[in-house]
C-alpha atoms as a PDB file:
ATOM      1  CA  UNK A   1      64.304 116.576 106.746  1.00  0.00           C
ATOM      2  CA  UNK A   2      66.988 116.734 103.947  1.00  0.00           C
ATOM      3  CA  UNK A   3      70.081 116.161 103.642  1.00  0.00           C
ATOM      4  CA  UNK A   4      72.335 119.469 103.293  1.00  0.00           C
ATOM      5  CA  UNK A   5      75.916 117.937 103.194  1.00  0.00           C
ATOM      6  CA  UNK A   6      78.004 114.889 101.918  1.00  0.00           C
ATOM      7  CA  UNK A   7      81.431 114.225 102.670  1.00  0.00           C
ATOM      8  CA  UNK A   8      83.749 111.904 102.763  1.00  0.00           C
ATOM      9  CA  UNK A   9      87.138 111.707 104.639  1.00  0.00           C
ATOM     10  CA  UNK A  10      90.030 110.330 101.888  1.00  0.00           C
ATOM     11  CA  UNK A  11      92.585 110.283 104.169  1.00  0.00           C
ATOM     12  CA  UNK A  12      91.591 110.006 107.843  1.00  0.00           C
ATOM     13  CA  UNK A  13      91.864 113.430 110.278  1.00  0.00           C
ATOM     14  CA  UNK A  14      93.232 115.264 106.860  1.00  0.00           C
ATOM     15  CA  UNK A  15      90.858 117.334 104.658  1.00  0.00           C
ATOM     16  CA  UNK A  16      87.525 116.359 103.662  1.00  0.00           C
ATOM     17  CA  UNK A  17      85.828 116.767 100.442  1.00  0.00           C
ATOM     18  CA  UNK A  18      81.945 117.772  99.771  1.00  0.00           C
ATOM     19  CA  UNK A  19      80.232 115.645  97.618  1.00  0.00           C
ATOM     20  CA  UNK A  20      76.776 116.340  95.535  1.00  0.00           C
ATOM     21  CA  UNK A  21      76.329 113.063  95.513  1.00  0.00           C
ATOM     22  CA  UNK A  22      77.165 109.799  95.844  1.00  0.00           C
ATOM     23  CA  UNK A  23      77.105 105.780  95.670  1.00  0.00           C
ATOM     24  CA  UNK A  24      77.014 103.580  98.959  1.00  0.00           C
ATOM     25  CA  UNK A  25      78.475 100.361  99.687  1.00  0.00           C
ATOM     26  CA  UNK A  26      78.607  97.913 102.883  1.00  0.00           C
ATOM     27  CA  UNK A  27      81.675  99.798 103.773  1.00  0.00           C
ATOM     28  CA  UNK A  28      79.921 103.616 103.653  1.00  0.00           C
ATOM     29  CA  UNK A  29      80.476 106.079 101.319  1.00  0.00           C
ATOM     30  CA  UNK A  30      82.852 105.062  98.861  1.00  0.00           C
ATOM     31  CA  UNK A  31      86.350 106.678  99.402  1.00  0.00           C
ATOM     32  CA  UNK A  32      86.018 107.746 102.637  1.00  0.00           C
ATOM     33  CA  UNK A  33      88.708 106.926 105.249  1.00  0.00           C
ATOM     34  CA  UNK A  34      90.490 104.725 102.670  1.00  0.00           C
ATOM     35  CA  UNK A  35      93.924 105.717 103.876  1.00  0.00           C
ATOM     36  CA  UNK A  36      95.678 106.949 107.190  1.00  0.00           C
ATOM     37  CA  UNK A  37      98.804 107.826 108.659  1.00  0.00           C
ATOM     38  CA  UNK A  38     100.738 105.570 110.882  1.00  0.00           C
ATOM     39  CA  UNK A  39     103.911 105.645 112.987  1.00  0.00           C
ATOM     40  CA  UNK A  40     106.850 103.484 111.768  1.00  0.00           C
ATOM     41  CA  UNK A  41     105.191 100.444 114.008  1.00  0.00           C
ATOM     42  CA  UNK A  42     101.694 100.890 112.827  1.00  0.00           C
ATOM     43  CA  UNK A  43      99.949 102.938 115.034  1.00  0.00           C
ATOM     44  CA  UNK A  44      97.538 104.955 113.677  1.00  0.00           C
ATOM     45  CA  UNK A  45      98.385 109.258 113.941  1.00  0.00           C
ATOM     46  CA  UNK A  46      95.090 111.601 114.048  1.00  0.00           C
ATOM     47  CA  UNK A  47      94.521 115.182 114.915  1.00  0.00           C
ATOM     48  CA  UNK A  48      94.070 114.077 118.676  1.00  0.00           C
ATOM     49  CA  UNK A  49      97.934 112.948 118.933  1.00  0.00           C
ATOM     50  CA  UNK A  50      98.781 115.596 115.573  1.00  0.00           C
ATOM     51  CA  UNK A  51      96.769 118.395 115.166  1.00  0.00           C
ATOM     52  CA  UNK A  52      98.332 119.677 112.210  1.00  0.00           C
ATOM     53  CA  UNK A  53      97.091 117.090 110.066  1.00  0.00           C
ATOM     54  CA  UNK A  54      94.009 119.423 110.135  1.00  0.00           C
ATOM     55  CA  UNK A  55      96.179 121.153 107.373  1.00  0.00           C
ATOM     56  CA  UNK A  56      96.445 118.329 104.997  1.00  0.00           C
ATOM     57  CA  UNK A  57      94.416 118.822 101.513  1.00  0.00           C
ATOM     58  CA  UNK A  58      93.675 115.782 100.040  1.00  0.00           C
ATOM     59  CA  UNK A  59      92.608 115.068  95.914  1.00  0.00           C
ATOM     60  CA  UNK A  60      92.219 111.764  94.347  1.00  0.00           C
ATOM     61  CA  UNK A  61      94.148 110.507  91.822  1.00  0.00           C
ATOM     62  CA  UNK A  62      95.291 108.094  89.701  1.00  0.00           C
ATOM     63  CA  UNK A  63      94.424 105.483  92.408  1.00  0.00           C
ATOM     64  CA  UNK A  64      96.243 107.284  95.187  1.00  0.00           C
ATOM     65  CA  UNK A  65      95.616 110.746  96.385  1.00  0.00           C
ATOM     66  CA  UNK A  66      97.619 113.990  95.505  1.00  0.00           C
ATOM     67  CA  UNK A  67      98.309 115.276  98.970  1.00  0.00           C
ATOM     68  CA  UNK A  68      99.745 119.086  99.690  1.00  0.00           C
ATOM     69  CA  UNK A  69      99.895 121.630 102.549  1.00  0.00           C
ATOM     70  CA  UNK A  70      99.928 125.510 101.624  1.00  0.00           C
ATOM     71  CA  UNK A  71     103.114 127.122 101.472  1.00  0.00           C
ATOM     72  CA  UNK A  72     105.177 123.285 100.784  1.00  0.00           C
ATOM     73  CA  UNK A  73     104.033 122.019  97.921  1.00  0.00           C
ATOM     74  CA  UNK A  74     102.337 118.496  96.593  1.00  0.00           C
ATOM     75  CA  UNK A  75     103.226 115.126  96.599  1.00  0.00           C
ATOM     76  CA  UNK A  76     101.646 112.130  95.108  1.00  0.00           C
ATOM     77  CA  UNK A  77     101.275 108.879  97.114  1.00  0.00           C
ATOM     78  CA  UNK A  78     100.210 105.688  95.768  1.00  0.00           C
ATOM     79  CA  UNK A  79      99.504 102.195  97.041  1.00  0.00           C
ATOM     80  CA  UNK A  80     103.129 100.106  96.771  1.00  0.00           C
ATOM     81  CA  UNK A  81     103.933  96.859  96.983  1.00  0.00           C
ATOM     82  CA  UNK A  82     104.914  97.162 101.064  1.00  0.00           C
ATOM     83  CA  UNK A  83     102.425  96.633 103.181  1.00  0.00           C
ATOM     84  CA  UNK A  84     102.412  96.368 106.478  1.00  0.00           C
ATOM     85  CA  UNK A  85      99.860  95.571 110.097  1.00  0.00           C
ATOM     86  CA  UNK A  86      98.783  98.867 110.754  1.00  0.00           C
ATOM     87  CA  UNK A  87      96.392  99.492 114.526  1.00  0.00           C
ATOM     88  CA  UNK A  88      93.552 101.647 114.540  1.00  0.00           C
ATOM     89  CA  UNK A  89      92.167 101.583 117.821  1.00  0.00           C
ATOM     90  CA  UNK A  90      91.534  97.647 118.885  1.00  0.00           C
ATOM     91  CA  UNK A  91      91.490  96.421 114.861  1.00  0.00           C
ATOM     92  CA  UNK A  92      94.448  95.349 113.017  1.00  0.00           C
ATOM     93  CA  UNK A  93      94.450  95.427 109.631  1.00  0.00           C
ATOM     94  CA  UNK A  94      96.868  94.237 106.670  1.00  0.00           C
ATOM     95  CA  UNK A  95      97.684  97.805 104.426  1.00  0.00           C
ATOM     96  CA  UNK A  96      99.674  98.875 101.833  1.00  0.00           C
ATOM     97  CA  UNK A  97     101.707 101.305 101.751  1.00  0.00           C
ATOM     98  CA  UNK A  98     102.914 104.508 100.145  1.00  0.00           C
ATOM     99  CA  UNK A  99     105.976 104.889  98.626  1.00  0.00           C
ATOM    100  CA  UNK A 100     109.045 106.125 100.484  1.00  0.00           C
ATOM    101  CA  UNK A 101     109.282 109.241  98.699  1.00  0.00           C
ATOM    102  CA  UNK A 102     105.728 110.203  99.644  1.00  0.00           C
ATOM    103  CA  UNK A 103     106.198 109.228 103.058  1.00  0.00           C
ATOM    104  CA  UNK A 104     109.397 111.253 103.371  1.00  0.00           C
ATOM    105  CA  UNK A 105     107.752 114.059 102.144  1.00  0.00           C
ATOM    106  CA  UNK A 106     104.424 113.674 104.937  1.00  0.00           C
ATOM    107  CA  UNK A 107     107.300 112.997 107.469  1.00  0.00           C
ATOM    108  CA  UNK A 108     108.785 116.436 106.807  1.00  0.00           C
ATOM    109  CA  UNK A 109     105.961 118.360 106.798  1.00  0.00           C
ATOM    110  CA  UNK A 110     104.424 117.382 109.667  1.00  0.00           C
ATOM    111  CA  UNK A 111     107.524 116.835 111.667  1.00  0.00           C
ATOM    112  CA  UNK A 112     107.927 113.681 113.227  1.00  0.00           C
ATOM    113  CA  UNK A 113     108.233 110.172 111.132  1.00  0.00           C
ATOM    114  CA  UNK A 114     105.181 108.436 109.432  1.00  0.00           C
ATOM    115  CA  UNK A 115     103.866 106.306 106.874  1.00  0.00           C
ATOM    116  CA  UNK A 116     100.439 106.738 104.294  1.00  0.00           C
ATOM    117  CA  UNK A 117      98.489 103.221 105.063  1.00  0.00           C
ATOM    118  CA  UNK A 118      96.183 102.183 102.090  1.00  0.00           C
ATOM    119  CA  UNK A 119      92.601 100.013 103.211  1.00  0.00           C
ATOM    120  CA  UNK A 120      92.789  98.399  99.078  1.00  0.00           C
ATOM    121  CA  UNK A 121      91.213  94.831  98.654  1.00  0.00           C
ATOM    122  CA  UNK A 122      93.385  92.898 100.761  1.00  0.00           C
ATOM    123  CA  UNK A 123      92.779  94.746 103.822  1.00  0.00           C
ATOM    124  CA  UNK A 124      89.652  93.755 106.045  1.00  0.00           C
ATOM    125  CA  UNK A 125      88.380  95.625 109.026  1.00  0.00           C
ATOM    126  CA  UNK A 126      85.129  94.323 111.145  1.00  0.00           C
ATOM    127  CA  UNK A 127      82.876  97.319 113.261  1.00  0.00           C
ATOM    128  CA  UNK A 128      82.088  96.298 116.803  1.00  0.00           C
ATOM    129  CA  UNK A 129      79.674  93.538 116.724  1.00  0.00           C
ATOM    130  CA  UNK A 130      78.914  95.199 120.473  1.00  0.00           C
ATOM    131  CA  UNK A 131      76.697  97.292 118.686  1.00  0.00           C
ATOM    132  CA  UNK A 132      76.214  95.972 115.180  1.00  0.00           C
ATOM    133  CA  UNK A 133      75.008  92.949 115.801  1.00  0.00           C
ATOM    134  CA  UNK A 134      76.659  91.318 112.899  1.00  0.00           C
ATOM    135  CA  UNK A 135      79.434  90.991 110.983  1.00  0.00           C
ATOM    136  CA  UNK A 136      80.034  94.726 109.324  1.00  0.00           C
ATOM    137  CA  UNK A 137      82.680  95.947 107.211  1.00  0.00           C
ATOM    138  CA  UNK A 138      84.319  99.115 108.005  1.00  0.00           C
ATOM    139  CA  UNK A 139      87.714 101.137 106.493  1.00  0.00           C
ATOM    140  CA  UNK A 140      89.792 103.066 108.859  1.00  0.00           C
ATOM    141  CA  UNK A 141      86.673 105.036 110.563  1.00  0.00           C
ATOM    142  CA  UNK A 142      87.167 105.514 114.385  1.00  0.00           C
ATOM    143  CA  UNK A 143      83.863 102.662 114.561  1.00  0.00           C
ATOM    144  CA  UNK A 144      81.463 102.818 112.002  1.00  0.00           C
ATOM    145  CA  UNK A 145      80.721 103.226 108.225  1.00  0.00           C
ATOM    146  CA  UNK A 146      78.909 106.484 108.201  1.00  0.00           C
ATOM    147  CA  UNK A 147      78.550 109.355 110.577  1.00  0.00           C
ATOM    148  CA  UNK A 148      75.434 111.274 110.771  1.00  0.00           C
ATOM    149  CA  UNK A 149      75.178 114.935 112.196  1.00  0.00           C
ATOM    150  CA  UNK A 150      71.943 117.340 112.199  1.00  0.00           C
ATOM    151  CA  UNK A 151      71.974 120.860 112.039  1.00  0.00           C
ATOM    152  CA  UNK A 152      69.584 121.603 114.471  1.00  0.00           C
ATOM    153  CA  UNK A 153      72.039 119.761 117.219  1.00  0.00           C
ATOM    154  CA  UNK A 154      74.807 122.394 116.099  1.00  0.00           C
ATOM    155  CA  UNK A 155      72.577 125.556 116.377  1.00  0.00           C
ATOM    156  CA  UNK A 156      72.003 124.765 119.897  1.00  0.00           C
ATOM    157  CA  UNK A 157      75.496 123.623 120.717  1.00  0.00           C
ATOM    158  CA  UNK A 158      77.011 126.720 119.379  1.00  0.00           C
ATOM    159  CA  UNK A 159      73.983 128.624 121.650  1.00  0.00           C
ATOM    160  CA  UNK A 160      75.371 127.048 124.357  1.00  0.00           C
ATOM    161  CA  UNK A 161      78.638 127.638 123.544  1.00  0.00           C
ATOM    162  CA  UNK A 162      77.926 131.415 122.744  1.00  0.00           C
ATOM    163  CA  UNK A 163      76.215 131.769 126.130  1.00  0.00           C
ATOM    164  CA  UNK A 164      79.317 130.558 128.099  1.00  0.00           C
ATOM    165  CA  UNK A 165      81.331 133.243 125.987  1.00  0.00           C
ATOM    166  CA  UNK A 166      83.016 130.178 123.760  1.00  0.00           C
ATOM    167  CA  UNK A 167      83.532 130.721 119.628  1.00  0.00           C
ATOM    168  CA  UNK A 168      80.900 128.673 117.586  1.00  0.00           C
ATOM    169  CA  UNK A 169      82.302 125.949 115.864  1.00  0.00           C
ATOM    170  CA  UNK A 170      81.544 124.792 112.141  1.00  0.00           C
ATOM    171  CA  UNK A 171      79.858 121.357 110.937  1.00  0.00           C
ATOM    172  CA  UNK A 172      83.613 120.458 109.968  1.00  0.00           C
ATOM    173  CA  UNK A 173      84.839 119.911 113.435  1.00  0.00           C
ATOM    174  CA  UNK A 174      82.703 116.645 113.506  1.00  0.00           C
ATOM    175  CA  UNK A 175      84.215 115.562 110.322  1.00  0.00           C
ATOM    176  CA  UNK A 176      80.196 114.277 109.328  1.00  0.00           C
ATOM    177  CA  UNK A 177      79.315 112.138 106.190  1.00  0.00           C
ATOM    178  CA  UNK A 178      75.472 112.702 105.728  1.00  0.00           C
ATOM    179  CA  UNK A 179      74.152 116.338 107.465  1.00  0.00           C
ATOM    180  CA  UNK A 180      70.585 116.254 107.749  1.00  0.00           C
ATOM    181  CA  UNK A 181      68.552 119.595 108.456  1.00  0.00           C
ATOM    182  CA  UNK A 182      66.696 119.619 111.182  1.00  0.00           C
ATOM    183  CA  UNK A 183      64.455 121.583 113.446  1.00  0.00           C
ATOM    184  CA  UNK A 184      64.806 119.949 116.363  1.00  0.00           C
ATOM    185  CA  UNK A 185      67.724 119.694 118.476  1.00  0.00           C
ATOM    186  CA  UNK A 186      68.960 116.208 119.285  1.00  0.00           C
ATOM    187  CA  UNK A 187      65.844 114.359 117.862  1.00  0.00           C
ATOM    188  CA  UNK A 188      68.887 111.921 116.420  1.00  0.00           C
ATOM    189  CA  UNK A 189      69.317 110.484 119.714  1.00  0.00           C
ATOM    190  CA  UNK A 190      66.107 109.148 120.003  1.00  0.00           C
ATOM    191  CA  UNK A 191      66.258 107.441 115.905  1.00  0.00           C
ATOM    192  CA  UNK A 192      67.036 104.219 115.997  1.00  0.00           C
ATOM    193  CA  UNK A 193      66.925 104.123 111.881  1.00  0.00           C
ATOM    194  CA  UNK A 194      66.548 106.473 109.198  1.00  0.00           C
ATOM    195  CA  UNK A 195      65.909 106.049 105.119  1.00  0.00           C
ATOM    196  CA  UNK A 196      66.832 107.956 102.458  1.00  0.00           C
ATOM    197  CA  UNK A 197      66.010 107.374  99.342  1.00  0.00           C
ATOM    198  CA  UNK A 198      65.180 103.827 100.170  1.00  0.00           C
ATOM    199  CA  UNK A 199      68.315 103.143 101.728  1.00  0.00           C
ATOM    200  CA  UNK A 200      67.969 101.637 105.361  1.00  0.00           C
ATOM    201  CA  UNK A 201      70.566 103.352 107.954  1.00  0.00           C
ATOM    202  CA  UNK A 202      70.714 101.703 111.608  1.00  0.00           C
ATOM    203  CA  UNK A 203      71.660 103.999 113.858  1.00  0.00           C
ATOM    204  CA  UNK A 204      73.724 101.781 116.375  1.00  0.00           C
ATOM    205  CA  UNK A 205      75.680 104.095 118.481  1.00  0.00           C
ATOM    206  CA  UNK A 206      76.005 108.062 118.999  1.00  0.00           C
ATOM    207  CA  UNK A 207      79.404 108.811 118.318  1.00  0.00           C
ATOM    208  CA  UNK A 208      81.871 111.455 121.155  1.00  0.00           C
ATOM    209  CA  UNK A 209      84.009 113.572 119.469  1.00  0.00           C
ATOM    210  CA  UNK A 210      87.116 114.845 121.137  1.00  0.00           C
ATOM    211  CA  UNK A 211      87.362 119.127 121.588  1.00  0.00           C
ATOM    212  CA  UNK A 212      90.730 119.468 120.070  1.00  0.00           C
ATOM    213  CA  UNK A 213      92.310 122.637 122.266  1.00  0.00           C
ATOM    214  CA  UNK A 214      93.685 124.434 118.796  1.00  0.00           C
ATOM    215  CA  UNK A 215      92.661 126.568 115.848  1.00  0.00           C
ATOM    216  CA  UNK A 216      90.398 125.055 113.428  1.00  0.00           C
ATOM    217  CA  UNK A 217      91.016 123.655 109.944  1.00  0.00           C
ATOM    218  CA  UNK A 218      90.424 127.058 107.976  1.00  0.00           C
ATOM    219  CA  UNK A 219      92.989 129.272 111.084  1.00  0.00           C
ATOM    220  CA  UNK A 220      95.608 127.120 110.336  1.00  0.00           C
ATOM    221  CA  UNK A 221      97.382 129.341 107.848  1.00  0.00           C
ATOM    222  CA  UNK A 222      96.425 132.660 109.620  1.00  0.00           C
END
């Protein structure tokens, strides 16, 4: 078993980016699912309410992200002063956020109004001590710090899927941090903890992810 993929999430349901490797911290990978968009009360936007977030490339830089969608350009949004309670699923969490230019410009692209929330050092988010056990910190993941996927688990979904005359789907639907190789299929479900490279992972919880009825990242400009 290796692992064949890193990722991290800058901006949660935009773009990923692929790592070669990486530093860990209480809070996962660091970087991922730092920021997120939010309606003008707070509540947090993904691809299940937006899909065409899915189009959203996302770079860091100079401590905010340089965000753009093909065909309209870039902006750059940066932590301000503003902050405000921003809801992601049952947590509330104290964020800053971008300025109003930047969030203008997200608004207009993706057609209905929003803000870019920040997680920076103020903000604090707890996992589900349901399943933890403990007090864990978390960013603006749907539950918990790291996601794990296999590929042996997506050769025989896609099998499936291909034998009930559905498209195979890539790794990047699941939007996974660490992708181990496997060979056998679902063997994750029965880990209750993995290492690698002397670093301890509990497995606490298998995660559902939600089919999203539209094209995939990589059709959106077709």
């Amino acid at each position: 078993m290796q692992i064949t993929q890193l990722n991290v999430y800058p901006v949660k349901s935009a773009r990923g980016l692929t790592l070669s490797e990486t530093a860990i911290s209480a809070e996962g990978l660091p970087g991922d699912r730092r920021a997120m968009l939010v309606d003008p009360s707070g509540q947090f936007i993904t691809q299940r309410e937006l899909p065409a977030i899915a189009t959203l490339n996302v770079a860091p830089e100079a401590g905010g992200y340089r965000l753009s969608i093909e065909g309209k350009g870039d902006v750059l949004a940066l932590p301000s002063s503003s902050r405000l309670d921003v809801t992601v699923w049952k947590s509330t969490v104290d964020a800053a956020l971008a300025s109003d230019e930047a969030n203008r410009t997200l608004s207009q692209w993706l057609g209905q109004e929003m803000k870019l929330a920040f997680f920076d050092d103020q903000s604090k988010r707890l996992a589900n001590a349901e399943w933890t056990g403990n007090e864990t910190p978390v960013t603006f993941a749907d539950g918990y710090q790291i996601l794990v996927a296999t590929t042996a688990s997506l050769d025989a979904l896609n099998a499936d899927m291909t034998a009930h005359g559905e498209d195979s789907v890539g790794m990047e639907r699941f939007r996974p941090n660490i992708v181990l190789e496997t060979d056998d299929a679902w063997v994750e479900d029965r880990w209750a903890a993995i290492e690698i490279n002397g670093i301890r992972f509990d497995l606490v919880k298998p995660c559902t992810r939600l089919h999203h009825d539209h094209p995939g990242p990589e059709d959106w400009f077709a």
